[in-house]
Protein backbone atom coordinates (compact mmCIF):
# COMPACT_ATOMS: atom_id res chain seq x y z
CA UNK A 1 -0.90 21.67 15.46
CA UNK A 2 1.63 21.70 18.54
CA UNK A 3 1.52 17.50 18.96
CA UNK A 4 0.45 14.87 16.66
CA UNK A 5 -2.19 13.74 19.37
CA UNK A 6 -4.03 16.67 19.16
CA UNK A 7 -5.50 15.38 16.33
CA UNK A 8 -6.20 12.04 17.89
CA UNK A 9 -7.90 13.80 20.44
CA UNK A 10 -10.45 15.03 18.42
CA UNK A 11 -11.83 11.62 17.03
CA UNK A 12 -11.60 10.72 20.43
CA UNK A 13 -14.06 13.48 21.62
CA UNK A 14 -15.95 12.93 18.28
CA UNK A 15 -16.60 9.31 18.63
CA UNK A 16 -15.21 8.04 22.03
CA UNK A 17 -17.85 4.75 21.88
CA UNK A 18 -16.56 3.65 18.66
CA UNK A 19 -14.31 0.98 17.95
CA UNK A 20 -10.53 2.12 17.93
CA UNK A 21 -8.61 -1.58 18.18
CA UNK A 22 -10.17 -4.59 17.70
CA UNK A 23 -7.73 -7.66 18.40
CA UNK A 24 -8.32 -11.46 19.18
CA UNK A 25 -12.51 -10.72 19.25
CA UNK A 26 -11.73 -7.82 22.13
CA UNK A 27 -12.92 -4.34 20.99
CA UNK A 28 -11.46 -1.34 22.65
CA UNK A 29 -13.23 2.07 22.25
CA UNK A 30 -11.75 5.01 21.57
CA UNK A 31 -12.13 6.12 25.32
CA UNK A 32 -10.63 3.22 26.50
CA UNK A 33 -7.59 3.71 24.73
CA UNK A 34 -7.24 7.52 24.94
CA UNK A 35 -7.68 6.99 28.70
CA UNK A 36 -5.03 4.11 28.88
CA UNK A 37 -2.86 6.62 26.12
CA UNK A 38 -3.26 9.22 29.03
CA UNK A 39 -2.44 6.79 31.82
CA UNK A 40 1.03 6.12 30.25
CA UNK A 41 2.14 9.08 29.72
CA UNK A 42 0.94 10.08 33.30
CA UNK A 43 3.66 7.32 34.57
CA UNK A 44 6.56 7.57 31.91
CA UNK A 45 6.30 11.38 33.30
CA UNK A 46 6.64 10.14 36.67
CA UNK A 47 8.94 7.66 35.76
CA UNK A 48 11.58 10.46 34.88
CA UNK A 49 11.07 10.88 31.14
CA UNK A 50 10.96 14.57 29.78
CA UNK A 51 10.05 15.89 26.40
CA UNK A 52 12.26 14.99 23.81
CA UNK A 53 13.46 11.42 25.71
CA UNK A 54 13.26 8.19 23.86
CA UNK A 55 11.52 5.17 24.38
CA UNK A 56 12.15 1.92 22.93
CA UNK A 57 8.83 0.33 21.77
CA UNK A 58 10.03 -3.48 21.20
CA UNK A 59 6.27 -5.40 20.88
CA UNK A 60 4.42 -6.98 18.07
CA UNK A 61 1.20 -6.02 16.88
CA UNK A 62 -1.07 -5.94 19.87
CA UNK A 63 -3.25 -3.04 21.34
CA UNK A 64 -0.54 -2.46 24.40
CA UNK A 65 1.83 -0.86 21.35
CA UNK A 66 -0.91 1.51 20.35
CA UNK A 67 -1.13 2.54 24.20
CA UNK A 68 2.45 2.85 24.42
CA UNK A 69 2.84 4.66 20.72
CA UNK A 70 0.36 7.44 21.83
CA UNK A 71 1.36 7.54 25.52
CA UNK A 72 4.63 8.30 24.60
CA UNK A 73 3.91 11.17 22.12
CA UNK A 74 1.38 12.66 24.96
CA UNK A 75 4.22 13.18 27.20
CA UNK A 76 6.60 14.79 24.73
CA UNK A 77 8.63 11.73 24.22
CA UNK A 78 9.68 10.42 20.74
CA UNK A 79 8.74 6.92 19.83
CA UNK A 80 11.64 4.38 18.62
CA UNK A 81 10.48 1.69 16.86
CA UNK A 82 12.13 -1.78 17.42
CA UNK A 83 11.43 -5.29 15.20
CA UNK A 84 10.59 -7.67 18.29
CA UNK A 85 12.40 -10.35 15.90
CA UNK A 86 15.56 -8.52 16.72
CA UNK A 87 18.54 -9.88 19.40
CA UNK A 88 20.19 -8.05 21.84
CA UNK A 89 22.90 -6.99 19.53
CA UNK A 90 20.67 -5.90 17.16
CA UNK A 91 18.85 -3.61 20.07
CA UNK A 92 22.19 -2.16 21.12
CA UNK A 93 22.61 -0.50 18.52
CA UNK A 94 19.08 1.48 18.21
CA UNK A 95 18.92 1.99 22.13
CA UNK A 96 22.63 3.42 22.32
CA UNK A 97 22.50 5.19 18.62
CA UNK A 98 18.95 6.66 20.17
CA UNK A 99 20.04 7.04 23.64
CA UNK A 100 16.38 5.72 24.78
CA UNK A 101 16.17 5.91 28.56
CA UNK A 102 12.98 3.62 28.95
CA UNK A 103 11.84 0.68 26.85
CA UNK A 104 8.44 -1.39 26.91
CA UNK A 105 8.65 -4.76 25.08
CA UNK A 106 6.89 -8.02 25.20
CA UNK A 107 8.14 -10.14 28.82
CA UNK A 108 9.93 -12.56 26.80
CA UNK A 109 11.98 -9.94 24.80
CA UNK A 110 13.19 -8.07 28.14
CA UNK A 111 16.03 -10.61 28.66
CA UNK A 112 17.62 -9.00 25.34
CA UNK A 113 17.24 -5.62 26.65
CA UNK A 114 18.91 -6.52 30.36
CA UNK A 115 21.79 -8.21 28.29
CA UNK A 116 22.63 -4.95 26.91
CA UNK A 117 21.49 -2.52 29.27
CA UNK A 118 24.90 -1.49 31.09
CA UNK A 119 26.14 -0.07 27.20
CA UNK A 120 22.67 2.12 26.82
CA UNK A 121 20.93 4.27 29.03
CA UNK A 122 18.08 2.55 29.47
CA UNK A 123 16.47 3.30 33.26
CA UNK A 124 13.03 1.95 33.29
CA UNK A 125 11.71 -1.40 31.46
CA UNK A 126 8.27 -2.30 31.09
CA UNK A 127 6.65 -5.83 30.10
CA UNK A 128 3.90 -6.77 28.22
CA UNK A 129 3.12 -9.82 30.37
CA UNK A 130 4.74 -12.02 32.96
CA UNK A 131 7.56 -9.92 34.42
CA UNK A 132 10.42 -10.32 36.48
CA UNK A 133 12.55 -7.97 39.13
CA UNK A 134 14.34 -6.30 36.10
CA UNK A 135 10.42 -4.73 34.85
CA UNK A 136 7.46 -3.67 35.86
CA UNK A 137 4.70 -4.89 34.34
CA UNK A 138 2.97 -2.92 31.57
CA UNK A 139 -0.81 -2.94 34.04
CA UNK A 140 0.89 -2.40 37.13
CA UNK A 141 2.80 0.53 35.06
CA UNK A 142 0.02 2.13 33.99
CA UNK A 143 -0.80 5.37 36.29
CA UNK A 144 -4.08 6.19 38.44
CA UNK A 145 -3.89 9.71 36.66
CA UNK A 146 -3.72 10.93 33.77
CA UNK A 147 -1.41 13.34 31.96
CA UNK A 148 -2.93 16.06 29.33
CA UNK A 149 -1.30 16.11 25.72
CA UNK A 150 2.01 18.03 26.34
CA UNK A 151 2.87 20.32 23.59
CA UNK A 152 5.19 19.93 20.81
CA UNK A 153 6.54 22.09 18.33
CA UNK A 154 6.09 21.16 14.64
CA UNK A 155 9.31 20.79 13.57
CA UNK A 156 9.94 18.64 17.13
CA UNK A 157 10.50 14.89 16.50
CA UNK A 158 7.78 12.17 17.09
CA UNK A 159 9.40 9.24 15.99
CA UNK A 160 12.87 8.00 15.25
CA UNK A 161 12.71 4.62 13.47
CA UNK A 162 15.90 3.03 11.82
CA UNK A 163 16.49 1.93 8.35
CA UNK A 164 15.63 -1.54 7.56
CA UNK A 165 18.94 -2.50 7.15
CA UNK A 166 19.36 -3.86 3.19
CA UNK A 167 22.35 -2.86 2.50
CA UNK A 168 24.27 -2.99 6.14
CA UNK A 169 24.13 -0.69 9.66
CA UNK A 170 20.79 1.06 10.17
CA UNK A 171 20.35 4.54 10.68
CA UNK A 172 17.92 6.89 13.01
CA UNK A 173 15.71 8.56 10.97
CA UNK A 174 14.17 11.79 12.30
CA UNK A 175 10.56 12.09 11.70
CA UNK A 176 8.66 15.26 13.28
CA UNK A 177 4.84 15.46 14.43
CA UNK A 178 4.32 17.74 11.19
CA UNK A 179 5.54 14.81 9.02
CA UNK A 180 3.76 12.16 10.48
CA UNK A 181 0.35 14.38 10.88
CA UNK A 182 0.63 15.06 6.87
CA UNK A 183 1.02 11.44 6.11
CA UNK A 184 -2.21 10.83 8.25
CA UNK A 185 -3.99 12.82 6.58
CA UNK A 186 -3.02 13.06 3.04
CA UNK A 187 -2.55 9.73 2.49
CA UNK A 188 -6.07 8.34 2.76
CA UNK A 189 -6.63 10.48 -0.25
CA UNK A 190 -5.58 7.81 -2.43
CA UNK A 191 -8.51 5.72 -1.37
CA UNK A 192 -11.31 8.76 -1.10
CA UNK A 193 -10.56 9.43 2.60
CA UNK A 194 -11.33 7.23 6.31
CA UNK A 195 -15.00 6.82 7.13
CA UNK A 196 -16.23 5.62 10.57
CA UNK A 197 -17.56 2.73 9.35
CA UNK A 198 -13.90 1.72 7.34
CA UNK A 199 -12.16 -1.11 8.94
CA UNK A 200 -8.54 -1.32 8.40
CA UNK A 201 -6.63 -4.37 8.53
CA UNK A 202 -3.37 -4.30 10.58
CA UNK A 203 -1.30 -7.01 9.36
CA UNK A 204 2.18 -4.78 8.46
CA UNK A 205 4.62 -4.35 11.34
CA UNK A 206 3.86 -1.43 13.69
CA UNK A 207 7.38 -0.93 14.12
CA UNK A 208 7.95 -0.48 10.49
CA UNK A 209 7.28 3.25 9.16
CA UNK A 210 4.54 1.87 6.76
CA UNK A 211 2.37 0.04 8.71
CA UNK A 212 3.05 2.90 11.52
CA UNK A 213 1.72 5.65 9.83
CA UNK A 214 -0.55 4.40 6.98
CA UNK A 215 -2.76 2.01 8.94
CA UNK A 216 -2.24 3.06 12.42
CA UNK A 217 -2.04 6.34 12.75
CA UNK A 218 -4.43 7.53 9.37
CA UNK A 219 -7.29 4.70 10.62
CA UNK A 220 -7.23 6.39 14.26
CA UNK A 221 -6.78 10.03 12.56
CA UNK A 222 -9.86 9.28 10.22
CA UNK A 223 -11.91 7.88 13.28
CA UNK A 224 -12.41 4.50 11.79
CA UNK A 225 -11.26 0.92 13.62
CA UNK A 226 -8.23 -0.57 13.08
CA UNK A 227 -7.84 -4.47 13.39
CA UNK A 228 -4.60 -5.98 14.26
CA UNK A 229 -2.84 -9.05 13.72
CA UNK A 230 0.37 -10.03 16.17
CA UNK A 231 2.03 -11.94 13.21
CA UNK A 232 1.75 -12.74 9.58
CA UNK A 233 -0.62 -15.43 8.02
CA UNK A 234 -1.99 -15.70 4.91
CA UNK A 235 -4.99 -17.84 6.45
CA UNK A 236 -5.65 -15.86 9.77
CA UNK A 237 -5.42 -12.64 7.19
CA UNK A 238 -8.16 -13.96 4.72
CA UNK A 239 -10.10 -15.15 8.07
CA UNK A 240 -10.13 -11.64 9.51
CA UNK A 241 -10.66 -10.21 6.54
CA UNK A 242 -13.98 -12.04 6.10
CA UNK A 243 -15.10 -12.31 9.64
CA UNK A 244 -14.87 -8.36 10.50
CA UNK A 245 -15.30 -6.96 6.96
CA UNK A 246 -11.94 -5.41 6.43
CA UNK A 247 -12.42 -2.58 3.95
CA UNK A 248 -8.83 -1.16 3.66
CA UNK A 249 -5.93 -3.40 3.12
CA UNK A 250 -2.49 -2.23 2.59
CA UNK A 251 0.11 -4.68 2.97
CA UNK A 252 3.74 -5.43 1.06
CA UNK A 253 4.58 -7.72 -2.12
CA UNK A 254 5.78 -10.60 -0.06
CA UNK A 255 2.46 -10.75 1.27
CA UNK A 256 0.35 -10.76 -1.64
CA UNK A 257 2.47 -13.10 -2.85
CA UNK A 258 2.03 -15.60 -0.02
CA UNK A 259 -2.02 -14.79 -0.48
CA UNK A 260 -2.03 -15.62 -4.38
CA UNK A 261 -0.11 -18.81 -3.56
CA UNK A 262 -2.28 -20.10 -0.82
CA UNK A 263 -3.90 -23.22 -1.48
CA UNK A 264 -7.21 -22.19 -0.11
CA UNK A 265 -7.19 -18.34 -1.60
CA UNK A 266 -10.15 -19.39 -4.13
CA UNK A 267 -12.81 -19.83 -0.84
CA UNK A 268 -12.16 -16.35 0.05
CA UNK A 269 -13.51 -13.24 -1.88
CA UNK A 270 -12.57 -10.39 -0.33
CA UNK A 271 -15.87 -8.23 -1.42
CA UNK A 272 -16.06 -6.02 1.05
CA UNK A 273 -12.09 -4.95 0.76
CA UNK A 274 -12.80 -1.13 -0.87
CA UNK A 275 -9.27 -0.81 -1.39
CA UNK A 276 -6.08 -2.93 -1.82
CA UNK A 277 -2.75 -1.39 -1.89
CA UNK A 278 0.78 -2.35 -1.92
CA UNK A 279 4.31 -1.10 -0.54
CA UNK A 280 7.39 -1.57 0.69
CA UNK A 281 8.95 -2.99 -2.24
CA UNK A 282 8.14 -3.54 -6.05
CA UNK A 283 5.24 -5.78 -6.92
CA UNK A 284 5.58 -7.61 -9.47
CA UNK A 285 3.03 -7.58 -12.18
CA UNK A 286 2.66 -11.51 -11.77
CA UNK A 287 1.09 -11.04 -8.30
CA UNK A 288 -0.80 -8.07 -9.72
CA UNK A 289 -2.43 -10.64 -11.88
CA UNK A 290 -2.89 -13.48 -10.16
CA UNK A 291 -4.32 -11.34 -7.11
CA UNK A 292 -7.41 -10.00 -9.62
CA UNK A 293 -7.69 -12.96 -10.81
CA UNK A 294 -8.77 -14.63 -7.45
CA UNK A 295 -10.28 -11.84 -5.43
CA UNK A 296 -12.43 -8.90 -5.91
CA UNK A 297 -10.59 -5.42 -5.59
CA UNK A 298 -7.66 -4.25 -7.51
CA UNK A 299 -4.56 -4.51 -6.37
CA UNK A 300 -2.67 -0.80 -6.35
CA UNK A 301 0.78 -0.24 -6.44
CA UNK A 302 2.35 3.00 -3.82
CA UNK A 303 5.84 4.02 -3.13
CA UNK A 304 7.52 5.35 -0.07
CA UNK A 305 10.28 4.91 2.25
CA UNK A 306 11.24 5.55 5.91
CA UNK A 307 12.63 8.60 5.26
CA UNK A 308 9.30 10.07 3.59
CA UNK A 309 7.28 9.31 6.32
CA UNK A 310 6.64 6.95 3.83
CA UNK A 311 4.11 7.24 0.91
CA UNK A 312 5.26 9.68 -2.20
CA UNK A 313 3.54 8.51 -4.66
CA UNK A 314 0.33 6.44 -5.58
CA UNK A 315 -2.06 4.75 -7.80
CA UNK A 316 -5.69 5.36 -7.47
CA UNK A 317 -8.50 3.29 -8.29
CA UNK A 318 -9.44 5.92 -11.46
CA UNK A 319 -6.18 6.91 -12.08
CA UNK A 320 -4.23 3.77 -12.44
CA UNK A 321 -1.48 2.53 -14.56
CA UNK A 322 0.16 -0.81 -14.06
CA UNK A 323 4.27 -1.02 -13.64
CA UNK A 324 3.70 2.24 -12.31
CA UNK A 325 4.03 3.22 -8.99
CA UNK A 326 1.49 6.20 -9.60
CA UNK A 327 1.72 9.94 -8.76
CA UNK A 328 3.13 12.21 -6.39
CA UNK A 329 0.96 12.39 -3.26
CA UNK A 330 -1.03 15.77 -2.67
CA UNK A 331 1.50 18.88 -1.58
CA UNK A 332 4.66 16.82 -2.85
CA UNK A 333 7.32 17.19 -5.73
CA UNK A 334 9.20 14.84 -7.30
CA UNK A 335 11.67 14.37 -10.46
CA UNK A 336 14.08 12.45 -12.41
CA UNK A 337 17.37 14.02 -12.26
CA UNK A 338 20.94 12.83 -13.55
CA UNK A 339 24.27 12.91 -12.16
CA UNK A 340 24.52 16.75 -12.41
CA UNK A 341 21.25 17.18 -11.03
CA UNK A 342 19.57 18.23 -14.18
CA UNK A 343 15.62 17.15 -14.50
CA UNK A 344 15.17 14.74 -16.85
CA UNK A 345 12.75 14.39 -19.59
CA UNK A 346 9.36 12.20 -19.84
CA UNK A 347 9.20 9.56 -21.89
CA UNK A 348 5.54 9.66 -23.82
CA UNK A 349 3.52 7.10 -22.03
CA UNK A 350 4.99 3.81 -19.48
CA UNK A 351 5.74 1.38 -18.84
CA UNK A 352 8.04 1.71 -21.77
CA UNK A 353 8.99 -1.81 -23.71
CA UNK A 354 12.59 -3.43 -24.05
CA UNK A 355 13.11 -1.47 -27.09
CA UNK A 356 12.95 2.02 -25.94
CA UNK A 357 16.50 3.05 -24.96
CA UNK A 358 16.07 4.24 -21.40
CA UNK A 359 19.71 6.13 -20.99
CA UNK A 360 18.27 9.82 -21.68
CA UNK A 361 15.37 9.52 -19.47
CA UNK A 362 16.09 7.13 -16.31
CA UNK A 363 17.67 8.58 -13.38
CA UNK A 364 17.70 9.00 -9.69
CA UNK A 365 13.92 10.05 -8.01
CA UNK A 366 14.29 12.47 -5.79
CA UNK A 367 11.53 14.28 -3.59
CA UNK A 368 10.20 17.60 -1.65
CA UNK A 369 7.38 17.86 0.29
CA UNK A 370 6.49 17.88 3.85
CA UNK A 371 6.70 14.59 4.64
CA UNK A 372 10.41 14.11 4.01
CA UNK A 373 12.18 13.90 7.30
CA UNK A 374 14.58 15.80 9.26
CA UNK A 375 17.60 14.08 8.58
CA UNK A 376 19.51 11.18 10.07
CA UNK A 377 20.20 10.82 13.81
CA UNK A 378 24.24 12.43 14.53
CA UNK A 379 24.72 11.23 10.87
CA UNK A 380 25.90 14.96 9.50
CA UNK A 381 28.14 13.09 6.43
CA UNK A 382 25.17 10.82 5.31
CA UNK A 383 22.66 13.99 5.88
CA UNK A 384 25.15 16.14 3.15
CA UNK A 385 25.16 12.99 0.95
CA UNK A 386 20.71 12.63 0.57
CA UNK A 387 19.89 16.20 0.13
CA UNK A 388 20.16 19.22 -2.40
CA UNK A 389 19.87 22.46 -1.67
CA UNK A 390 17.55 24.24 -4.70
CA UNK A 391 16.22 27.43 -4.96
CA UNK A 392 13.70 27.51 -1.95
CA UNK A 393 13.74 23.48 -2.09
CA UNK A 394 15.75 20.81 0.06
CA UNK A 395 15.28 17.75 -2.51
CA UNK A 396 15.63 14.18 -0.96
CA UNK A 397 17.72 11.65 -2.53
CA UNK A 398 15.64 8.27 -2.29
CA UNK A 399 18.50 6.25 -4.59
CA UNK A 400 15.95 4.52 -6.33
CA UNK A 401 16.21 4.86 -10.43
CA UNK A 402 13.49 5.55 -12.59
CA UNK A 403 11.25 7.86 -15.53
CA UNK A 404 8.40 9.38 -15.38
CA UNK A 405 6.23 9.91 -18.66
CA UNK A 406 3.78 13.11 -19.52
CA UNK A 407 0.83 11.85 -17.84
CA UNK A 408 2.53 12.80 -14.44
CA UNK A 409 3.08 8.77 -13.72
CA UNK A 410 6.57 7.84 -12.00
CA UNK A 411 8.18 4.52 -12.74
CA UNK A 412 11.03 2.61 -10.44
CA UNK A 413 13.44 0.86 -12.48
CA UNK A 414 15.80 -0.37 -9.61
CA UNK A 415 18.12 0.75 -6.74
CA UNK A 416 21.20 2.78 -7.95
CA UNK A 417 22.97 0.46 -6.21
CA UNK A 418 21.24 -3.00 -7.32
CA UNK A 419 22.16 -1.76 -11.04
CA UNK A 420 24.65 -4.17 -12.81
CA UNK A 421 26.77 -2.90 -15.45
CA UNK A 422 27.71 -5.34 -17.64
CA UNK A 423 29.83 -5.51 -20.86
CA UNK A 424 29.06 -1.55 -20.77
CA UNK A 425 25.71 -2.44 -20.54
CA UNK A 426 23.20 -1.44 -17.75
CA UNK A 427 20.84 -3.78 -16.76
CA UNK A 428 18.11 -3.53 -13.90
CA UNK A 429 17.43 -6.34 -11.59
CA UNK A 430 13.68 -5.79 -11.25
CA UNK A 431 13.10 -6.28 -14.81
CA UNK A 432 14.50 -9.80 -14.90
CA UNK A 433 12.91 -10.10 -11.48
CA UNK A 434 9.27 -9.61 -13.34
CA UNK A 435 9.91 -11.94 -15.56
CA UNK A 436 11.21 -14.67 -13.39
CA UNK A 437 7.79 -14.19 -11.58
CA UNK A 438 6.13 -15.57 -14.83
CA UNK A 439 7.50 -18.70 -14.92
CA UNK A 440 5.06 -21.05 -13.62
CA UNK A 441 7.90 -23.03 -11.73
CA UNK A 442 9.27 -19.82 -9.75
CA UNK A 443 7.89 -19.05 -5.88
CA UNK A 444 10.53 -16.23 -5.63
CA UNK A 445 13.38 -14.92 -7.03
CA UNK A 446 16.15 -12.24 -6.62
CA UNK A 447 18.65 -10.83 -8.96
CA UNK A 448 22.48 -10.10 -8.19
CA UNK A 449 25.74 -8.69 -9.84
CA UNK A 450 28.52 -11.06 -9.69
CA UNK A 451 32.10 -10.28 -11.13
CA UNK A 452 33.30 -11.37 -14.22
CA UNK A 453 36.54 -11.40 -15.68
CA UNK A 454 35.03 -10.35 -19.15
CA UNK A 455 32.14 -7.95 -18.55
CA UNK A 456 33.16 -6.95 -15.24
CA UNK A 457 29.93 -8.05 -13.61
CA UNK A 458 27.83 -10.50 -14.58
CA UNK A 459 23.79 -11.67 -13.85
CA UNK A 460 22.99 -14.20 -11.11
CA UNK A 461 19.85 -15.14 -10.40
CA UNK A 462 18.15 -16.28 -7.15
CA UNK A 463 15.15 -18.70 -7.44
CA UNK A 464 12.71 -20.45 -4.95
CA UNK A 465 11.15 -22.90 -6.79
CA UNK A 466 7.42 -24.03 -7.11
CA UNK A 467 7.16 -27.57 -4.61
CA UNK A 468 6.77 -30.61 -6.74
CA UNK A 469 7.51 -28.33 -9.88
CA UNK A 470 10.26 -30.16 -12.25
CA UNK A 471 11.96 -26.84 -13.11
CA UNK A 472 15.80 -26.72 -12.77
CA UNK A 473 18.43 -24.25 -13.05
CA UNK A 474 19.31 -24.72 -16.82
CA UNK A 475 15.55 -23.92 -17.69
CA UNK A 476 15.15 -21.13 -15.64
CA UNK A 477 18.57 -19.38 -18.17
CA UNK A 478 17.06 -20.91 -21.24
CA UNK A 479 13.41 -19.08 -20.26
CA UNK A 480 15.84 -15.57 -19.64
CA UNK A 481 17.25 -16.25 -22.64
CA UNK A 482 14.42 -16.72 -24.90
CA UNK A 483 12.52 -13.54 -23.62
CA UNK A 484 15.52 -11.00 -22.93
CA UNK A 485 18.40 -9.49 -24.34
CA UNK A 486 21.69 -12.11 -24.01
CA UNK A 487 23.38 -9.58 -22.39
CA UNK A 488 20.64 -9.55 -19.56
CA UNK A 489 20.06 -13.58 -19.10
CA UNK A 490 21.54 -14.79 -15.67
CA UNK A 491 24.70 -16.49 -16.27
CA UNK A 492 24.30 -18.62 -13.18
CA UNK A 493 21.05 -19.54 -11.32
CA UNK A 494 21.25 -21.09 -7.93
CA UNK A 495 18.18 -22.53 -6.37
CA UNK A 496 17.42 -21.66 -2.44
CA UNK A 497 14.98 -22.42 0.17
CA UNK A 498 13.88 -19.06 0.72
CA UNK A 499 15.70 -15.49 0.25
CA UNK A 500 16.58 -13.60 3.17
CA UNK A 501 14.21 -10.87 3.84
CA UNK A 502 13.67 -8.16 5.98
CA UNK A 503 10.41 -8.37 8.23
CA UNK A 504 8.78 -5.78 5.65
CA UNK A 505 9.13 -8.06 2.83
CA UNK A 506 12.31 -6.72 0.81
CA UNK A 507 15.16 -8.84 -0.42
CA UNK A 508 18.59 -8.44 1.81
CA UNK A 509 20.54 -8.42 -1.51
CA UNK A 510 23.67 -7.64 0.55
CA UNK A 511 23.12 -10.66 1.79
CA UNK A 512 22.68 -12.50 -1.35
CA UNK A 513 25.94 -10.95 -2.75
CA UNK A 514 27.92 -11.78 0.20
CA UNK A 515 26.97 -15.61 -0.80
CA UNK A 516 27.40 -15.13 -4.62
């Protein structure tokens, strides 16, 4: 392989009738789009761009980013992602970090890119719709000839997409076409492989890693269709579900939360979905639940991150275990490890229960394999900081705690940093997290350390209630107390409209403890 697209190229030759995109009741072939593909990298070549530039890709979900995705790897370029919900000082940051030299976005975004343009070094902009004298429009762009796949090393980057930003400043994460070409392929094993006739549904963000490489890229690798959606819905997703006959869904917690809770969910069955699976962040086994409950497939728990290109680790529909966020993907290693680095053991069989003590056997998960990326973008201190040199191994530091048990099943406990340690305790936020999800009167919740003068830190919880639900504050600690450990219980509960979030679904706790 000497370019990601190579492989592209040969679904293209294999099936170049068949649908690639379908968006809005348009469906674009595969020809169609690997001629427009070669069109755009025919003009960002003439445009000035050289292997190895990058270009800012700042659109929602709609076919022009697939053009502009593959056009940009055909020419050697590298790809950086941008959230289209971002401002202008938001983009400064990823175009000057990056030092992209062209960006496309949607004609009402360009105004933040033009506000920011004399600190990058942007040169060309190009808009997805009505433009003005500061772009050219993305048609008018688009070259009379078109440019073959230009090679690219391996170990050359394809993509640099940044952090999502949890826990403060974002950081350019170096992903090669060898990563992203694994994760295309490999990870469709968890759901027997792509078939022509599989229709994927492309609800998660293209600018986010997961819905990037996982839908995008593996639908389009495996030659089947991929069917996009330019914003989230729970109704327009259960509508396009049943009207095309989605067969693969993958899609994060918050989502499957906002599904389960929808008042209409019981009209729709999902039948023909082969496949359900979830990412991002942790699912709670509520939504696990109460997702079976209404619709037909079984909802399967992955992990992965940015830096991982993303997925690790998986569940599969026969080899399943619930809390779990399943085994290692094909070709990658992971373990427990403590402070010292020192693998820890398995616990028998997870999820364990509140009784097993989990000090000798949870620690940090940390992975090998050949998705893991590069390293960070001019980040030399952080890159010393996430990996470990072993043996013949460079091990990845996710910061994530958890245990694995002897069946080869890996288990997430919580962030090393979202641990609160309190009265010499340790306590995990996700665990109260789950059970706050039971509670008939809870939407959403989130779980914080706050200082206290006794324990040191202390548990505060986060709650958006149920609507016309009579719960209050002082129920919500009696419920903790009743079902946990005191030491555990939230000390204070403070009700909220709605937790920030990144677009991808997970809780901005930073945020959350910046308010505490």
């Amino acid at each position: 392989m000497t370019n990601l697209l190579t492989t592209i190229e040969e679904t293209v030759e294999a099936s170049p009738e068949a649908t690639a995109i379908g968006f809005e009741n348009r469906k674009i072939s595969y020809e169609e789009l690997w001629e427009r593909t070669k069109k755009f990298a025919y003009a960002l070549s003439d445009a000035g761009i050289n292997p190895g530039d990058r270009i800012g890709v700042y659109l929602p979900n709609i076919p022009e980013y697939v053009t502009a995705f593959h056009g940009i790897l055909c020419a050697g370029g590298v790809v950086v992602p941008m959230n289209p919900q971002y401002k202008s000082r938001e983009i400064e940051h990823l175009l000057a970090d990056s030092g992209a030299k062209a960006v496309v976005g949607l004609s009402e975004l360009i105004g933040q890119v033009t506000e920011v343009q004399d600190e990058t070094n942007i040169e060309t902009i190009v808009s997805v719709g009505p433009t003005t004298k500061d772009a050219i429009e993305f048609e008018t762009f688009l070259a009379d000839d078109t440019l073959d796949v230009i090679d690219r090393a391996d170990n050359e980057i394809a993509v640099q997409p940044y952090t999502s930003g949890t826990t403060g400043r974002s950081k350019g994460v170096l992903l090669t076409h060898s990563n992203l070409e694994f994760e295309a392929r490999v990870s469709p094993q968890i759901h027997d492989g792509i078939a022509k006739t599989d229709k994927m549904l492309g609800v998660l963000p293209l600018f986010h890693i997961y819905g990037m490489t996982v839908t995008m890229l593996a639908t389009l690798y495996g030659g089947g269709s991929y069917h996009l959606l330019s914003e989230w819905s729970a109704q327009e997703t259960l509508d396009l579900i049943s009207d095309e006959g989605i067969t693969l869904m993958h899609a994060v917690p918050t989502m499957y939360n906002d599904l389960v809770n929808y008042a209409a969910a019981k009209d729709y069955s999902l039948e023909t979905v082969r496949f359900a699976n979830a990412g991002g962040s942790s699912l709670p086994r509520e939504v696990i639940q109460r997702f079976e409950e209404l619709f037909e497939p079984s909802l399967l728990e992955g992990y992965g991150l940015t830096e991982t290109s993303p997925v690790t680790h998986a569940n599969r529909l026969d080899d399943r275990r619930i809390g779990s966020i399943g085994k290692p993907l094909p070709g990658v290693e992971s373990k427990i490890v403590n402070g010292n680095f020192e693998e820890l053991p398995p616990v028998e069989r997870g999820p364990v229960n509140d009784e097993t003590n989990l000090e000798n056997v949870v620690g940090e998960l940390v992975i090998h394999g050949p998705n893991v990326m590069r390293g960070y973008h001019n980040l030399d201190d952080a890159n010393e900081e996430v990996f470990t040199e072993e043996q013949t191994r460079r091990w990845f530091h996710t910061g994530d705690l958890g245990y694995r048990d002897e069946d080869g099943f890996f288990y997430i406990v919580d962030r090393e940093k979202h641990m609160i340690v309190t009265g010499g305790y340790n306590v995990y936020p996700r665990e109260i997290e789950e059970l706050l999800f039971e509670h008939e009167g809870v939407a959403d919740a989130a779980v914080v350390g706050i200082e206290d003068d006794r324990r040191g830190e202390t548990v505060k919880a986060f709650v958006v209630p149920q609507s016309n639900d009579e719960v209050t504050p002082e129920k919500i600690k009696k419920y903790c107390l009743e079902n946990l450990a005191e030491y555990k219980h939230p000390r204070e509960v403070e009700f909220t409209n709605e937790l920030p979030r990144t677009t991808t679904g997970k809780v901005q706790k930073f945020v959350l403890e910046s308010e505490k």
